[in-house]
Structures are given as C-alpha cells and as structure tokens.
Protein backbone atom coordinates (compact mmCIF):
# COMPACT_ATOMS: atom_id res chain seq x y z
CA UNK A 1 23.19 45.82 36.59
CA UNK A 2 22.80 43.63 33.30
CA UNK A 3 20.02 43.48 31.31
CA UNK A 4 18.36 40.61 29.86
CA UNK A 5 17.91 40.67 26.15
CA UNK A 6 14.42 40.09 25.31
CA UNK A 7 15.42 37.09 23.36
CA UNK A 8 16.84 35.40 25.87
CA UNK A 9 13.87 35.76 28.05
CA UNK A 10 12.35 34.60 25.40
CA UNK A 11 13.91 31.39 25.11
CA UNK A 12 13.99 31.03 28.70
CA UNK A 13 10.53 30.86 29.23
CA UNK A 14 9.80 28.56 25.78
CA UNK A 15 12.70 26.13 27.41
CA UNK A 16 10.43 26.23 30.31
CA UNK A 17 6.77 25.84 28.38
CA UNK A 18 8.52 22.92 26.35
CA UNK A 19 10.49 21.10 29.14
CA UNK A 20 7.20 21.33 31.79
CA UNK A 21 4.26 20.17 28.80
CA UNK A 22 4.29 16.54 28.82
CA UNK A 23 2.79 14.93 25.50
CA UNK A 24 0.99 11.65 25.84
CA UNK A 25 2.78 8.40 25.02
CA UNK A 26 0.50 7.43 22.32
CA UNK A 27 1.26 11.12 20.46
CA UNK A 28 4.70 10.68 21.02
CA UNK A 29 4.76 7.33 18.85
CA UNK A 30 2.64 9.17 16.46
CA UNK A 31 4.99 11.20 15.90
CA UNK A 32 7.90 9.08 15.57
CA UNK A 33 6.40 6.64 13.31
CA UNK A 34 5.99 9.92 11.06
CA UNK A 35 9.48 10.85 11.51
CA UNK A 36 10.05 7.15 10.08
CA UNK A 37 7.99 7.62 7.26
CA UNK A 38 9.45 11.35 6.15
CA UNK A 39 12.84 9.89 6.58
CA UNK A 40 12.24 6.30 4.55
CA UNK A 41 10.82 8.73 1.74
CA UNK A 42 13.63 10.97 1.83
CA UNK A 43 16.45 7.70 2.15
CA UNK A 44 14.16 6.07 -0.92
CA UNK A 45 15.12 8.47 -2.69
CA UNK A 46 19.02 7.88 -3.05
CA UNK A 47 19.87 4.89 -3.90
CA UNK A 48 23.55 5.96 -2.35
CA UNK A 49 21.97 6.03 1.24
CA UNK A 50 20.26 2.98 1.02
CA UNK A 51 23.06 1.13 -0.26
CA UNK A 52 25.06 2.19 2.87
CA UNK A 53 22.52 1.50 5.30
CA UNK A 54 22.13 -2.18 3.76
CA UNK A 55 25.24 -3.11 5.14
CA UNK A 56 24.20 -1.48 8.22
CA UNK A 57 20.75 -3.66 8.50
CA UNK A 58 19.83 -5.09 11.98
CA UNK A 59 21.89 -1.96 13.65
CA UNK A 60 19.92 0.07 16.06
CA UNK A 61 20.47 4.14 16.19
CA UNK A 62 19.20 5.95 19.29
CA UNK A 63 19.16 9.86 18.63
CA UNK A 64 18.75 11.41 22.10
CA UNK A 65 18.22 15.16 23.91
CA UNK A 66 17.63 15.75 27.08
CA UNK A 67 14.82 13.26 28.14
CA UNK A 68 13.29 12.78 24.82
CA UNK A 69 14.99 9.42 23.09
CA UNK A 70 14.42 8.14 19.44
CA UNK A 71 15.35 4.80 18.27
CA UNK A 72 15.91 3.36 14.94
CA UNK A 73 16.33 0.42 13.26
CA UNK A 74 17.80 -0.47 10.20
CA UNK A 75 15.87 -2.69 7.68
CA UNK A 76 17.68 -5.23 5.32
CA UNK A 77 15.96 -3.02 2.75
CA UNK A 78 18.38 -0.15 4.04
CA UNK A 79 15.20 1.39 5.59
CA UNK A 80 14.68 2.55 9.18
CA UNK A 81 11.99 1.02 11.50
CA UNK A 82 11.31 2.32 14.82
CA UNK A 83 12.79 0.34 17.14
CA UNK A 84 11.90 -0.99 20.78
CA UNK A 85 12.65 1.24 23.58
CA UNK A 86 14.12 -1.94 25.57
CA UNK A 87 16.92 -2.03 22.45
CA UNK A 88 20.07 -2.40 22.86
CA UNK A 89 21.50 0.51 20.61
CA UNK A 90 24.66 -0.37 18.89
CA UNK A 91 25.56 3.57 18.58
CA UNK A 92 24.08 6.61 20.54
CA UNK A 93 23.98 9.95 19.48
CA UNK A 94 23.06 12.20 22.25
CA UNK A 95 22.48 16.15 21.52
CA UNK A 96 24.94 18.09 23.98
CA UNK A 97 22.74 21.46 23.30
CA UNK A 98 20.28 21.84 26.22
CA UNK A 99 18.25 25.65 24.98
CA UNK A 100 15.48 24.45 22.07
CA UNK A 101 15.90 28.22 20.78
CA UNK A 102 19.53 27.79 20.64
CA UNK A 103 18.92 24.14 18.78
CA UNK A 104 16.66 25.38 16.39
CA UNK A 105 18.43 28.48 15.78
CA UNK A 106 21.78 25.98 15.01
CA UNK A 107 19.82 24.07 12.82
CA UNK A 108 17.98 26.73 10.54
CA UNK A 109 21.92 28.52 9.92
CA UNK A 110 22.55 24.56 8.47
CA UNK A 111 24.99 23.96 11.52
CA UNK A 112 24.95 20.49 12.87
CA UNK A 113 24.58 20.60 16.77
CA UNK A 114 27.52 19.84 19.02
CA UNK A 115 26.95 15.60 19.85
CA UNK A 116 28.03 13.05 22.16
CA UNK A 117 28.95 9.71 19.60
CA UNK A 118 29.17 6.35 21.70
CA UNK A 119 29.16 3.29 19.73
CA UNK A 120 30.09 1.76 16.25
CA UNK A 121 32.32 3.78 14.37
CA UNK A 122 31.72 2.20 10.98
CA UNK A 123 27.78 3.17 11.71
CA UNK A 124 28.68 6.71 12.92
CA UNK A 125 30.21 7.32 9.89
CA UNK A 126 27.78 6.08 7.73
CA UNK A 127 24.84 7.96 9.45
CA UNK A 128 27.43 11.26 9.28
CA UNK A 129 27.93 10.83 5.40
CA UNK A 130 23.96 10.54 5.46
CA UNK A 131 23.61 13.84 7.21
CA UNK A 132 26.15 15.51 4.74
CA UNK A 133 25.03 13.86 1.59
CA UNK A 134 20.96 12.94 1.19
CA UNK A 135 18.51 16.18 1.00
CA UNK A 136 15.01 16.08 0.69
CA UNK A 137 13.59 17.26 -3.04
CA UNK A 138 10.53 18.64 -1.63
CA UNK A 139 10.35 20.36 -5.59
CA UNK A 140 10.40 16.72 -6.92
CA UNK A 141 7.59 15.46 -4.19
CA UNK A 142 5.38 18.81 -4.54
CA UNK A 143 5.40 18.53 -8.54
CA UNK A 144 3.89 14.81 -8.52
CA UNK A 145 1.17 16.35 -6.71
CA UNK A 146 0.68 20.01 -8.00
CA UNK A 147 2.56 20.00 -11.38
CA UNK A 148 6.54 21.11 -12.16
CA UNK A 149 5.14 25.29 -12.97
CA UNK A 150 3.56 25.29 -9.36
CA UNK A 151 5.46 22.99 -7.42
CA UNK A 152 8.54 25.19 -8.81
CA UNK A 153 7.12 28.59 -7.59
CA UNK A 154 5.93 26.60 -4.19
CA UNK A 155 9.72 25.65 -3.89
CA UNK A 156 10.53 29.50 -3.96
CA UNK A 157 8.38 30.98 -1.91
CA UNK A 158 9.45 28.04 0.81
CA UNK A 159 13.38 28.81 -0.04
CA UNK A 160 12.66 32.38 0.55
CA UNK A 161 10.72 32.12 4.07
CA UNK A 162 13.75 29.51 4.92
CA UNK A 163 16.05 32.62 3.87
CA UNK A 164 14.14 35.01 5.68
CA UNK A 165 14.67 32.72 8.89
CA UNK A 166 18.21 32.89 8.64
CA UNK A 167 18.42 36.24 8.40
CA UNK A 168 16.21 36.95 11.78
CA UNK A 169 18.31 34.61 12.81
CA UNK A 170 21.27 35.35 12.23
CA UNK A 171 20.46 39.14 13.95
C-alpha cells in the first residue's frame, strides 16, 4: 500500500481550497489592473521592452490557466492596458500546469511553466524575449523611497528569503 507524502496532500487539498473559493468580479479586476500597473513600471523601465512592444501596439495577449483568463493590450506607448474580455486575442498563452503548488514551485526554481502558444509568432517571440530579458530592480524602486544603504540591505534580506524558498523547494 503507498503512502501519500504529506506534501502532496498538501497540495491536494490547497488545489482544492483555491479551485472551490470564488473571488468577486470586482476583486478580480482589482487585481488585474494592479498586475497592469506592476508590469507598466517594470516595462518603463527598459527602454529595450518598450521599443519591442511599440511595434506590437493594438495586439491583444490573453495569458490563461485553468478558468482564470488575463488579457492585455498593447499601448502605442509600448505599454499594456487591460483589455476587454469580449477581445479578440491575436495570441494565447494558456498554462498547461494544472497543481498551483506545482506552478509556484516551477516558478520560484526560475523555470518557465510548460505553455500552450496559439497565435502570432512575431508577438510570441517578442513577449518570450520579454520574459528572458526585463527584471524588476526592486533595489532601484526601494532606494527612491528608503535611501541606496537601506534599500540595499532590504534587497538582501529579500534575495535571501527568495534563496531560502528554493532551497525548501527544491527538497
């Protein structure tokens, strides 16, 4: 008789919590319009990325998994907006990883999740050297607020509970 590991009951019954709570519609929005905003502040800050998604403008992106669905679309200013559900999406990225353990688990190691791609291929490739290429300089943003000593020791002590992640993770 196998055993289940406690970890995967674990993530059994979080895929369950997650997957049966429902968030309102409004909170839902909310939250992507934040996602817009942390991502327009992180593309703002390459002029690279912005560049690329300028001759992407008008496109729409739709990022899915399972029954949750994002859509984006790109600004003349090389900026996303969140676009209209009703959209037509000119290229659809859908997450093939079902477990939100085994997602996030993928994601802390820095390993992109296995995708479905249907669309442009010119706009998949752009939003691929995106991925690969722009980071977030949360040093940079943390030192306009807190000063370069601080923000530089709050970077460190975030790098090492990111490290420390990995390594549960990784065991």
């Amino acid at each position: 008789m196998a055993i289940a590991s406690p970890l995967a009951d674990l993530s059994a019954r979080l895929s369950g919590f997650i997957f049966a709570f429902k968030l309102p519609d409004w909170l839902v929005h909310e939250l992507q319009d934040k996602l817009v905003l942390l991502l327009n502040h992180v593309l703002g800050q390459e002029p690279a990325a912005l560049e690329r998604l300028r001759r992407q403008q008008g496109r729409c992106v739709q990022l899915s998994w399972r029954d949750y669905r994002l859509q984006w679309l790109i600004t003349p200013a090389g900026l996303l907006a969140r676009a209209d559900a009703d959209a037509e999406a000119d290229l659809r990225l859908h997450v093939n990883e079902a477990s939100p353990v085994s997602l996030l688990q993928g994601l802390v190691k820095g390993e992109k999740p296995a995708m479905r791609i249907d669309g442009d291929v010119m706009l998949a490739a752009d939003i691929n050297w995106l991925v690969d290429h722009v980071r977030w300089d949360m040093e940079e943003d943390l030192s306009r607020v807190f000063g370069d000593a601080t923000a530089h020791h709050m970077a460190a002590f975030f790098k090492r509970i990111a490290s420390a992640m990995r390594e549960f993770v990784a065991k």
